[in-house]
C-alpha atoms as a PDB file:
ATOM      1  CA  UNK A   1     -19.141 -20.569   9.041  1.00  0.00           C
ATOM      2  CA  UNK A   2     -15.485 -20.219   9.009  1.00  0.00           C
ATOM      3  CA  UNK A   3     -13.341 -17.102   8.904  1.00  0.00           C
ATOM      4  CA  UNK A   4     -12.402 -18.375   5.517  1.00  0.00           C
ATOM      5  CA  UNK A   5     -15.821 -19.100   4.333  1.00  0.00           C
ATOM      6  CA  UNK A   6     -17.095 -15.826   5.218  1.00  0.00           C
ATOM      7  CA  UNK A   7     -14.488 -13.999   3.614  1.00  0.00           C
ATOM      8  CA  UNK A   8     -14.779 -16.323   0.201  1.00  0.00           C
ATOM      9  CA  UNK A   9     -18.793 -15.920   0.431  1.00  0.00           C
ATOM     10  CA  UNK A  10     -18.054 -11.818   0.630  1.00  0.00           C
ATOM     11  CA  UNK A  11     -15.750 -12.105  -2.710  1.00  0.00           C
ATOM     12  CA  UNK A  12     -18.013 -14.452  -4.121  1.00  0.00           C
ATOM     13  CA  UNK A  13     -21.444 -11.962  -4.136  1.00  0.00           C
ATOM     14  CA  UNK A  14     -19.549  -9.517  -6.364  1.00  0.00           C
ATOM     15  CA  UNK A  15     -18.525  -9.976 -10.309  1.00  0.00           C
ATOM     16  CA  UNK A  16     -15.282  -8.587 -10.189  1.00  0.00           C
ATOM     17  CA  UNK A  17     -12.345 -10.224  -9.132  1.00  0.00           C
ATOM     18  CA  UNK A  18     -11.153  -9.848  -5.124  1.00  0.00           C
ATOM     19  CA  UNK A  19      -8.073 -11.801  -4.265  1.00  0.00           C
ATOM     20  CA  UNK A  20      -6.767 -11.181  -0.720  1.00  0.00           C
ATOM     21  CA  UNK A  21      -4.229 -12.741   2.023  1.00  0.00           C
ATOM     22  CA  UNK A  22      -5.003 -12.810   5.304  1.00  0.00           C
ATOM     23  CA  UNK A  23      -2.489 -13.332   8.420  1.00  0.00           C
ATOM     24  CA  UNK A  24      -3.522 -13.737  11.806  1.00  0.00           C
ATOM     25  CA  UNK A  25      -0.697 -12.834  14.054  1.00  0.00           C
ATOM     26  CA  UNK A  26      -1.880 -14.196  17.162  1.00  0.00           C
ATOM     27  CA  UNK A  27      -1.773 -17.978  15.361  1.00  0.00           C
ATOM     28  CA  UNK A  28      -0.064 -17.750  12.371  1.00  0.00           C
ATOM     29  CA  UNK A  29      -3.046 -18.589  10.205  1.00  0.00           C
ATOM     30  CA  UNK A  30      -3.070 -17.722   7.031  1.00  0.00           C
ATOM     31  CA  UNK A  31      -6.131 -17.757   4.350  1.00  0.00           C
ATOM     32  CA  UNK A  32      -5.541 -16.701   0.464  1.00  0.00           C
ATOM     33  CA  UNK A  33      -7.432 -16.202  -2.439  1.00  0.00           C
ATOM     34  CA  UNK A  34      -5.120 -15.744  -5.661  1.00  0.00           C
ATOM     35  CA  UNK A  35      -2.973 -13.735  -3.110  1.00  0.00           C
ATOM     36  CA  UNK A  36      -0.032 -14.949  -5.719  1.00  0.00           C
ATOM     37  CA  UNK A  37      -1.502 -13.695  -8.935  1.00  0.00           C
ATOM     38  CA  UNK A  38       0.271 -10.565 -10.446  1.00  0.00           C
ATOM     39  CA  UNK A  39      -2.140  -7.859 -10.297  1.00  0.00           C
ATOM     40  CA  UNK A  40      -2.167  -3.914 -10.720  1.00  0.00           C
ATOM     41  CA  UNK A  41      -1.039  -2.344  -7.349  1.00  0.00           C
ATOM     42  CA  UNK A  42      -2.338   1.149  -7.087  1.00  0.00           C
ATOM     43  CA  UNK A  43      -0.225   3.020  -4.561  1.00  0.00           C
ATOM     44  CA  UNK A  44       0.229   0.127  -2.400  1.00  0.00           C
ATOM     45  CA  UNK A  45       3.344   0.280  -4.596  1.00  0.00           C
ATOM     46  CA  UNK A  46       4.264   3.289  -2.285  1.00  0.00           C
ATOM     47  CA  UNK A  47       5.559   1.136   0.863  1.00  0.00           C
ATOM     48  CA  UNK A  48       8.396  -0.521  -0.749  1.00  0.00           C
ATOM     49  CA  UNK A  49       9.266   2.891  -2.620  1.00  0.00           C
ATOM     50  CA  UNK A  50       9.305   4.636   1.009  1.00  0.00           C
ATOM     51  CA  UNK A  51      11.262   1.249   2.078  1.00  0.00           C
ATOM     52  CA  UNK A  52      13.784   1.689  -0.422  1.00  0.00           C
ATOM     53  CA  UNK A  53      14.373   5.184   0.123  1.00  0.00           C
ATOM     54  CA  UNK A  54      15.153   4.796   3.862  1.00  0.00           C
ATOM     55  CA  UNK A  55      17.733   2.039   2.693  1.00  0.00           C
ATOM     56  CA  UNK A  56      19.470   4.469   0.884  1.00  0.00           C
ATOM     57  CA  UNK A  57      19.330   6.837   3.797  1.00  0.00           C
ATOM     58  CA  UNK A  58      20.541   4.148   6.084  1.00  0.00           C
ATOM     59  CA  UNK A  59      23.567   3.467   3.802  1.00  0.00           C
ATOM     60  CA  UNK A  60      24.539   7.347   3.722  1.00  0.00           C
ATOM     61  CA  UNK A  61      23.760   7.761  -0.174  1.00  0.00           C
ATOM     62  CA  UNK A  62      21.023  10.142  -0.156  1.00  0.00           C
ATOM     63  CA  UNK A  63      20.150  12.670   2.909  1.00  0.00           C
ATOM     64  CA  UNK A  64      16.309  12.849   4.153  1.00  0.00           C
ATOM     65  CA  UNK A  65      16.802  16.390   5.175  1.00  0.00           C
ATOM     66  CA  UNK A  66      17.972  17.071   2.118  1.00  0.00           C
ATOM     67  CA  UNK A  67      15.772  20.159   0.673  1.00  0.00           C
ATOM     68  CA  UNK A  68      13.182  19.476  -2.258  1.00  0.00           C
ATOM     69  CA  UNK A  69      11.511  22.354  -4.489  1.00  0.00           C
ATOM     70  CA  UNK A  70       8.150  21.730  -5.650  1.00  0.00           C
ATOM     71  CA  UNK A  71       8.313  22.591  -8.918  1.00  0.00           C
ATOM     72  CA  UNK A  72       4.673  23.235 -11.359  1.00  0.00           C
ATOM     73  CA  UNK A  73       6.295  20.318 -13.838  1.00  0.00           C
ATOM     74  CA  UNK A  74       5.898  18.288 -11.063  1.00  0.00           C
ATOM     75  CA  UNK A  75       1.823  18.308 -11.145  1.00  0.00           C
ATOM     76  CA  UNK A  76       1.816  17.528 -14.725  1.00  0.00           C
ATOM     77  CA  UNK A  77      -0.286  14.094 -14.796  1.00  0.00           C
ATOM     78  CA  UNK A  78      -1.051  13.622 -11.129  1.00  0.00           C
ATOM     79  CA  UNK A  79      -4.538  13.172  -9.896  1.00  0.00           C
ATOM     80  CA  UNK A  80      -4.071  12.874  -5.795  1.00  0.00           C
ATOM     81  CA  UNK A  81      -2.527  14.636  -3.363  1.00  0.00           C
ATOM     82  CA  UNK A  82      -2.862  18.330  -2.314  1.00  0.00           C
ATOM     83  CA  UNK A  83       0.428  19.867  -3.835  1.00  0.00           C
ATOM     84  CA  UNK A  84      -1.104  19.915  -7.154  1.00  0.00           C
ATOM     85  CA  UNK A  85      -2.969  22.827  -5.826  1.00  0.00           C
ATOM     86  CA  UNK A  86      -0.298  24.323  -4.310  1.00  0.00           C
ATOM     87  CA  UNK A  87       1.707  27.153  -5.403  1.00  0.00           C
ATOM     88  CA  UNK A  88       5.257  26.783  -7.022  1.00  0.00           C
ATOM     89  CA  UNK A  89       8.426  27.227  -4.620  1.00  0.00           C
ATOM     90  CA  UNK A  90       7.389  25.512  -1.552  1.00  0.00           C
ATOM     91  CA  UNK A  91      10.234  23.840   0.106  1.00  0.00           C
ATOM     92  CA  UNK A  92      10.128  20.741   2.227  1.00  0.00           C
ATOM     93  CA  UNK A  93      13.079  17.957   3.034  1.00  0.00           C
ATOM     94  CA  UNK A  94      12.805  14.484   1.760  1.00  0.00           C
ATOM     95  CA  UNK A  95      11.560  12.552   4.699  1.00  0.00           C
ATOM     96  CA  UNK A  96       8.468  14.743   4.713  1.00  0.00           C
ATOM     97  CA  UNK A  97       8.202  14.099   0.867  1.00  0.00           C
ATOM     98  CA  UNK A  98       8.216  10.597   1.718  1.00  0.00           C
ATOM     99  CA  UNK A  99       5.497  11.571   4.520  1.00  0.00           C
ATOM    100  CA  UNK A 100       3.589  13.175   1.342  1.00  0.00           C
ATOM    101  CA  UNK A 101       3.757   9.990  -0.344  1.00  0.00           C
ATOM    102  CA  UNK A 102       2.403   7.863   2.522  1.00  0.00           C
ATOM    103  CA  UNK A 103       0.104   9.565   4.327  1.00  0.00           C
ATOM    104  CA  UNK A 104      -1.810  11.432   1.586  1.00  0.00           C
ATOM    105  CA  UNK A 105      -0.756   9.140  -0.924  1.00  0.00           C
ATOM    106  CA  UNK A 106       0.366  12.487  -2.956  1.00  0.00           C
ATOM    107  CA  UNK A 107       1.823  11.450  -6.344  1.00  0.00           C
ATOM    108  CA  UNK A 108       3.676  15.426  -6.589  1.00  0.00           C
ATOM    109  CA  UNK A 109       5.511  14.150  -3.502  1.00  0.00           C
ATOM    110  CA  UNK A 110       5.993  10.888  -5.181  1.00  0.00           C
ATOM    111  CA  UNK A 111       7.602  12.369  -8.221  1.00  0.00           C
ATOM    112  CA  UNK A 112      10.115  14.144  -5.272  1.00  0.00           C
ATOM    113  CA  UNK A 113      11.075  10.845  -4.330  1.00  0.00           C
ATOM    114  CA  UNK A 114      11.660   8.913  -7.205  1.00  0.00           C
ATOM    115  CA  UNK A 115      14.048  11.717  -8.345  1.00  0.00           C
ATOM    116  CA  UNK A 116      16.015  10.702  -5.557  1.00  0.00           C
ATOM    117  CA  UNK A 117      16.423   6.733  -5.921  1.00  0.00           C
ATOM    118  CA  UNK A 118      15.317   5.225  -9.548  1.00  0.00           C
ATOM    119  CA  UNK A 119      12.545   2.589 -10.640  1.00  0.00           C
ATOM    120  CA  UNK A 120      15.609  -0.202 -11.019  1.00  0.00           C
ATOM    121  CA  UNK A 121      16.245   0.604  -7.718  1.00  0.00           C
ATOM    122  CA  UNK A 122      13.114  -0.094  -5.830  1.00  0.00           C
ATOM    123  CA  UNK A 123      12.244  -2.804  -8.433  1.00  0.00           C
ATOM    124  CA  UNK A 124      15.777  -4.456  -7.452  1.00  0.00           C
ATOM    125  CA  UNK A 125      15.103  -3.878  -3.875  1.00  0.00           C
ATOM    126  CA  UNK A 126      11.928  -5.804  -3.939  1.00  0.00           C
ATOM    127  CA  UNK A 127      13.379  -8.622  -5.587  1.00  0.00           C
ATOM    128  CA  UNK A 128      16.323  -8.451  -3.129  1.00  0.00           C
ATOM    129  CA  UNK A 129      13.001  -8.642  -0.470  1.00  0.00           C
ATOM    130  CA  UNK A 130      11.598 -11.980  -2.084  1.00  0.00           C
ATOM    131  CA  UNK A 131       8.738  -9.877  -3.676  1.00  0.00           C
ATOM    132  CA  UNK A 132       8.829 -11.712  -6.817  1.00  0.00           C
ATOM    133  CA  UNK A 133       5.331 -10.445  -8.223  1.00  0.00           C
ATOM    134  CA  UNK A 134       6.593  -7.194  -7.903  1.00  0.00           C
ATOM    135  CA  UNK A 135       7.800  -4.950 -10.809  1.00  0.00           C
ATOM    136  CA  UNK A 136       7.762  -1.144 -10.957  1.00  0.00           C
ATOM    137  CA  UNK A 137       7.611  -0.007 -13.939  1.00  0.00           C
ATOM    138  CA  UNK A 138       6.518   3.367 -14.245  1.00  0.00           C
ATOM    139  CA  UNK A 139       6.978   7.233 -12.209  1.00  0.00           C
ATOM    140  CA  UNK A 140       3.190   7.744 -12.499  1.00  0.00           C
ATOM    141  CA  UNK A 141       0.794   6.004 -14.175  1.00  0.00           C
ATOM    142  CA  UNK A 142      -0.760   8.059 -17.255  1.00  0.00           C
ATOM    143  CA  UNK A 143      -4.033   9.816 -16.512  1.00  0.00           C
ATOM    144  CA  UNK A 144      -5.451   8.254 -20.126  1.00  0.00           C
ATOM    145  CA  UNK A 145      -4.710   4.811 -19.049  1.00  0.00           C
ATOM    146  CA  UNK A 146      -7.625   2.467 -20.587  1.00  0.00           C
ATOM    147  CA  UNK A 147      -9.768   0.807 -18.089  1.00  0.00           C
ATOM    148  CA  UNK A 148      -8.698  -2.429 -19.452  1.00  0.00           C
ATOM    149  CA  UNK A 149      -5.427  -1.727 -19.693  1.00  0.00           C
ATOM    150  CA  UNK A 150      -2.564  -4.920 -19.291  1.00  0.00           C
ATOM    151  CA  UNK A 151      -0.283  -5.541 -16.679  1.00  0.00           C
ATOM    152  CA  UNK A 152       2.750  -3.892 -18.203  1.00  0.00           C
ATOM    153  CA  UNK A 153       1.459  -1.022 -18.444  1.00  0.00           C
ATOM    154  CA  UNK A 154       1.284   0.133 -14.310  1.00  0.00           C
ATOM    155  CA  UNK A 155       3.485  -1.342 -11.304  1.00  0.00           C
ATOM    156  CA  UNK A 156       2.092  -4.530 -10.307  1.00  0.00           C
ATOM    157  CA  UNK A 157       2.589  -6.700  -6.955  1.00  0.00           C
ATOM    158  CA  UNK A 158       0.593  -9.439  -5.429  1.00  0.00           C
ATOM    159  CA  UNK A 159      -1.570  -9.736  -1.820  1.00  0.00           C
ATOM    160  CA  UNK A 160       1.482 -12.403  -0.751  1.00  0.00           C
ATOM    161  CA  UNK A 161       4.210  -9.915  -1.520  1.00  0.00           C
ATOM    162  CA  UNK A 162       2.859  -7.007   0.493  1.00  0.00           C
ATOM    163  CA  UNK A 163       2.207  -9.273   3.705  1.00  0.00           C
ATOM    164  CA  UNK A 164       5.856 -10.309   3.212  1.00  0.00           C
ATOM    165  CA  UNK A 165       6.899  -6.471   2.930  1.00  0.00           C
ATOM    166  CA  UNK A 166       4.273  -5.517   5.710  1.00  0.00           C
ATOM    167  CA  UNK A 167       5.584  -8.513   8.134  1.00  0.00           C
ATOM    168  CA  UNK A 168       9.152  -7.625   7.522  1.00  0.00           C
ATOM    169  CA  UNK A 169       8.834  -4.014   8.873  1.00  0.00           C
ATOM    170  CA  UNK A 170       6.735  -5.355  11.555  1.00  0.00           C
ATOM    171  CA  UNK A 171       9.532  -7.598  12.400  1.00  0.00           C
ATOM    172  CA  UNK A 172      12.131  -5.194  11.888  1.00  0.00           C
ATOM    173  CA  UNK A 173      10.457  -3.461  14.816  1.00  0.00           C
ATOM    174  CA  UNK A 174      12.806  -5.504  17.477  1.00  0.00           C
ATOM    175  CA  UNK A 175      13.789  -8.048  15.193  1.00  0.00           C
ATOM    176  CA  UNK A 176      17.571  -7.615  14.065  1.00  0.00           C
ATOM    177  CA  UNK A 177      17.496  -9.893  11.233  1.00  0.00           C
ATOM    178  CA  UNK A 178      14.421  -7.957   9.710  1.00  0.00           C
ATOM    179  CA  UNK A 179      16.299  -4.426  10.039  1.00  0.00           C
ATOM    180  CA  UNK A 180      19.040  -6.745   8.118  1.00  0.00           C
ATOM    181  CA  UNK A 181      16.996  -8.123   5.606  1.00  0.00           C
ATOM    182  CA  UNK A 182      15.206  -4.253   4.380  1.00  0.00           C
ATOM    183  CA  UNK A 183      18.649  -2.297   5.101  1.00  0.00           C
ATOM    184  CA  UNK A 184      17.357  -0.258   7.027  1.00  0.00           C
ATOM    185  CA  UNK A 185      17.941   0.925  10.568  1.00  0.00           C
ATOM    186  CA  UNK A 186      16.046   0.337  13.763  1.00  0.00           C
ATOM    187  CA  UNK A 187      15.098   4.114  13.652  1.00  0.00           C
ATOM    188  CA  UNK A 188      14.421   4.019   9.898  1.00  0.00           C
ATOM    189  CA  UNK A 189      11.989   0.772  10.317  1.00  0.00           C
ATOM    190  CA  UNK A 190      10.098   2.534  13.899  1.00  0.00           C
ATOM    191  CA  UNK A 191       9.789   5.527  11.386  1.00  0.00           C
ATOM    192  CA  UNK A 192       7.945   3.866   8.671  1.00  0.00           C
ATOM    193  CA  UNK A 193       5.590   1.566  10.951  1.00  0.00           C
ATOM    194  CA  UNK A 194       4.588   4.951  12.281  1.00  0.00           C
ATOM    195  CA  UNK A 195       3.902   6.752   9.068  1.00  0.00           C
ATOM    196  CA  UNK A 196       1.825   3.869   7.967  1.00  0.00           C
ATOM    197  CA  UNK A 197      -0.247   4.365  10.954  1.00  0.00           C
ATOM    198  CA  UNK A 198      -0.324   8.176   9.733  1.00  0.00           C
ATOM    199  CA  UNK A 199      -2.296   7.105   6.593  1.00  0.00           C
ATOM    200  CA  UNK A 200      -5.079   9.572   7.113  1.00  0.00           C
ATOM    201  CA  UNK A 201      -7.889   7.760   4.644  1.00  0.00           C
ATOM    202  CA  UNK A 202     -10.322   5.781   6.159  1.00  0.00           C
ATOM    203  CA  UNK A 203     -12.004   3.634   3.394  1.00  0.00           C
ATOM    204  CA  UNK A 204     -11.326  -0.087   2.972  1.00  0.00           C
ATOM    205  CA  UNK A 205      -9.925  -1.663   5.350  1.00  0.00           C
ATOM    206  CA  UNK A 206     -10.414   0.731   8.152  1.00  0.00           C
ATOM    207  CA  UNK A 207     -14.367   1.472   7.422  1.00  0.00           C
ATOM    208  CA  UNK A 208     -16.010  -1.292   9.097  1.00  0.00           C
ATOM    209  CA  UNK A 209     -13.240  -0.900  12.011  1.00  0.00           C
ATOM    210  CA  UNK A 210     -13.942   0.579  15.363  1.00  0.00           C
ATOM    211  CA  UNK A 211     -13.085   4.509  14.883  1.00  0.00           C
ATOM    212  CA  UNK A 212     -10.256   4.087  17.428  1.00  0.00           C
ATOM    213  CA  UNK A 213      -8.631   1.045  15.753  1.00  0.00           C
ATOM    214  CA  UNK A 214      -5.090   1.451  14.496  1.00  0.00           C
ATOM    215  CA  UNK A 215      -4.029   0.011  11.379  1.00  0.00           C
ATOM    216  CA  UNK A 216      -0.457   1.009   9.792  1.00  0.00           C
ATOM    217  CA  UNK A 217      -1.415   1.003   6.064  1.00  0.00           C
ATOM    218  CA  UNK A 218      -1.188   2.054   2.546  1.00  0.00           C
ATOM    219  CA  UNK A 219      -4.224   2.010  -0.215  1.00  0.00           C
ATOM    220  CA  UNK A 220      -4.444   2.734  -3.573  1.00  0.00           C
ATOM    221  CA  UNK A 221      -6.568   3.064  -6.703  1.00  0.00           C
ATOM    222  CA  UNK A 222      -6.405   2.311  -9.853  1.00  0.00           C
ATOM    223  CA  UNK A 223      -8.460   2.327 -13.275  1.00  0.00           C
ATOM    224  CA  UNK A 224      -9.177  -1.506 -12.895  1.00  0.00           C
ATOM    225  CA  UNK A 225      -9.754  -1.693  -9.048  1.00  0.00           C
ATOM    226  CA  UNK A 226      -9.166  -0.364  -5.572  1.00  0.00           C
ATOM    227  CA  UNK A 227      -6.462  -1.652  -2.993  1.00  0.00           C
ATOM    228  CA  UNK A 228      -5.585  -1.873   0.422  1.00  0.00           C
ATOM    229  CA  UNK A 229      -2.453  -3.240   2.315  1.00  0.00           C
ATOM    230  CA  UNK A 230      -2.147  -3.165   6.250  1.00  0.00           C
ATOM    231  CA  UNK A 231      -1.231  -4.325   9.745  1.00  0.00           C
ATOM    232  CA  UNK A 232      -4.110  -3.831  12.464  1.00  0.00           C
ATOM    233  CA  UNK A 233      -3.878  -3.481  15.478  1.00  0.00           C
ATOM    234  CA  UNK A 234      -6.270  -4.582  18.758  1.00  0.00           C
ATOM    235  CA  UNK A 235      -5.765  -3.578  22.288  1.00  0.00           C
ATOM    236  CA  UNK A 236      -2.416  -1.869  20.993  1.00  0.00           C
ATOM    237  CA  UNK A 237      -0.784  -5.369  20.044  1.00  0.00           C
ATOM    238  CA  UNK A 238      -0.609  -6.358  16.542  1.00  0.00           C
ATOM    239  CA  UNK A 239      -3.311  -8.088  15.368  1.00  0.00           C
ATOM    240  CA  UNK A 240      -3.808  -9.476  11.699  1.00  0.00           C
ATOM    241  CA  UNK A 241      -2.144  -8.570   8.065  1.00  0.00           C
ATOM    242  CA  UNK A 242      -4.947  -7.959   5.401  1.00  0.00           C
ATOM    243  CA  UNK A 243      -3.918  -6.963   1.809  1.00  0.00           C
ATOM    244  CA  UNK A 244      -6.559  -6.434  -0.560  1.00  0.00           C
ATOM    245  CA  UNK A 245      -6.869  -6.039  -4.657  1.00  0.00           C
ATOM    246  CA  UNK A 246      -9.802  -5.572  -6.738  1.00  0.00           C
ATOM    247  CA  UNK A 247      -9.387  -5.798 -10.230  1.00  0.00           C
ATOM    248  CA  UNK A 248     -11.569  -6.099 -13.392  1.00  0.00           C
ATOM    249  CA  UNK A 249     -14.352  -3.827 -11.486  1.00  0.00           C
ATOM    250  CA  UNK A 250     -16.605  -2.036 -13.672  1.00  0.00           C
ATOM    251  CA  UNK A 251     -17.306   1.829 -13.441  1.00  0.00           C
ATOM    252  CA  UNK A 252     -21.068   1.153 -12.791  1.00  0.00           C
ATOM    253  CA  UNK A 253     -22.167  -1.843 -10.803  1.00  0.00           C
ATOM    254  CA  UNK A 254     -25.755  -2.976 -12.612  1.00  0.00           C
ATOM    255  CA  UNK A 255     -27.742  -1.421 -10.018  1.00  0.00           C
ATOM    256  CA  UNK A 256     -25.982   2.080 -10.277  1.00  0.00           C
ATOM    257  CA  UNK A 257     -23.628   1.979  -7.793  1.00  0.00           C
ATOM    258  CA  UNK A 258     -19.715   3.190  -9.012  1.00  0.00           C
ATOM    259  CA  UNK A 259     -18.052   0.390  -9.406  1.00  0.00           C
ATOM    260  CA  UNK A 260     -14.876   1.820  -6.638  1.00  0.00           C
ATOM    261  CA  UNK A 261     -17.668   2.147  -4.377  1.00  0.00           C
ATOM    262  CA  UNK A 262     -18.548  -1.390  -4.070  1.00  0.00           C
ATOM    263  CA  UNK A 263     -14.527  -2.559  -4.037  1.00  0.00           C
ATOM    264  CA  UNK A 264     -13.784  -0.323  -1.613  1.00  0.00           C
ATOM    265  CA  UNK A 265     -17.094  -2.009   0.717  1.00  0.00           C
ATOM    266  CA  UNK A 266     -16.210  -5.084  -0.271  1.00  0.00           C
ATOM    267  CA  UNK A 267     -12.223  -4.497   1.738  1.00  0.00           C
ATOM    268  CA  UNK A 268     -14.016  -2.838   4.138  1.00  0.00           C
ATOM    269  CA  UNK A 269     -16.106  -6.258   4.665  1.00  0.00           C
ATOM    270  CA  UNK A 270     -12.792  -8.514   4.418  1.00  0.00           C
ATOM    271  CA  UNK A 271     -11.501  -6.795   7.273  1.00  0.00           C
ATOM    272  CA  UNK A 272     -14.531  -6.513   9.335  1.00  0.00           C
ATOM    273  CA  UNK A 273     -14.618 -10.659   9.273  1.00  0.00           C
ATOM    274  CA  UNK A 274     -11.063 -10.678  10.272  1.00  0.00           C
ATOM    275  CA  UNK A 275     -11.444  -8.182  13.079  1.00  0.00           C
ATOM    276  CA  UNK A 276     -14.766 -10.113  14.873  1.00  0.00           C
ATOM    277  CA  UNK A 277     -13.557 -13.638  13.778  1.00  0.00           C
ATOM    278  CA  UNK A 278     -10.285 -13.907  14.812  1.00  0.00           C
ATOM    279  CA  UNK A 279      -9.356 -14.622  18.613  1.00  0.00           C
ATOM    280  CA  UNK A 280      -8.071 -11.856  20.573  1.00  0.00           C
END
């Protein structure tokens, strides 16, 4: 069975909806599955944000060692990240808010950045990318949100965009034209490579991995699915782009199981495929 098949016939056993693009980097293959349907993006939405914030830095408008406050109004509707159990007056710059953002996917340190470059701005910066299912819309996403809830109501993206975004700062690694193209500078793009391979979580597409594997990533969650966006890596070298989006999954599969459970198994499963099927 083909890499393709195997990865269709994994989406296929479950009733919610998987779609998924796949690059290998060693041949340029690529396999899809509605990887250009608009779809809820969690806090894969996080990458571009971090992107667009080291833009700004690049250009001179904002300063990353600039200091931040974390302030209690700050923890008001956010449901990850440690700071919310923090106490009040901690200081930290802005690149390690950024690191906050990324790393532990911390929405407080979220809120820090988008104080410091606006929704239009990130939302413009993806376009500017080619992102074109891409549209931030909202600081945080309400902790109320319905399970069903429609499009416009969270940030939304697509599998193709984020392997576009994801190739771009893999590019941008020697690749002049690619520091061009996100603004940033060489520095700024080895920085954020390396803080997506500081994403401490381990589900999706790094649980069926070897421990040691190295994958520079971002996932998310949301109320109608999990996520998961990355580059991994195999004997050090780049090895394959998989971004991931579950949507429509139900809190409790029919046997029992939560529903995030099985999404997050099912990326797990994509990757897996990718990492024994692909030539290395």
């Amino acid at each position: 069975m083909t890499v393709a098949a195997q990865l269709n016939a994994i989406c296929d056993e479950q009733p919610f909806v998987t779609r998924f693009m796949v690059r290998n980097l060693l041949t340029g293959e690529e396999i899809g599955r509605g990887e250009n349907v608009e779809t809820p993006s969690g806090s894969t939405r996080k990458t571009s944000i971090m992107m667009a914030v080291l833009k700004a830095a690049t250009e001179g408008r904002i300063d990353l060692d600039q200091p931040v406050t974390y302030e209690k109004r700050l923890a008001e509707e956010v449901a990850s990240g440690m700071f919310r159990y923090m106490t009040p007056g901690i200081v930290i710059s802005l690149r390690d808010a950024v690191t906050g953002m990324m790393v532990l996917s911390d929405n407080v340190c979220t809120k820090m950045v988008l104080e410091r470059v606006t929704l239009e701005e990130v939302d413009g910066y993806c376009k500017s990318l080619g992102m074109a299912n891409t549209h931030h819309r909202f600081l945080i996403p309400p902790l109320a949100l319905a399970a069903d809830h429609p499009l416009k109501t969270v940030t939304t993206t697509s599998a193709a965009d984020q392997v576009l975004l994801l190739q771009t700062i893999l590019d941008a690694q020697s690749s002049k034209l690619a520091q061009e193209k996100l603004g940033c500078s060489a520095e700024a793009c080895a920085w954020a490579l390396q803080t997506l391979k500081n994403q401490v979580l381990r589900y999706g597409i790094r649980s069926r991995l070897p421990f040691e594997a190295v994958v520079a990533s971002k996932s998310g969650r949301g109320k109608r699915g999990r996520m998961d966006a990355g580059i991994v890596y195999k004997n050090a070298a780049p090895f394959f782009i998989i971004t991931t989006y579950t949507d429509d999954v139900a809190q409790t599969m029919a046997d029992g199981t939560p529903g995030y459970t099985m999404a997050l198994e099912t990326i797990g499963k994509l990757s897996q495929v990718c990492w024994s099927g692909f030539q290395s």
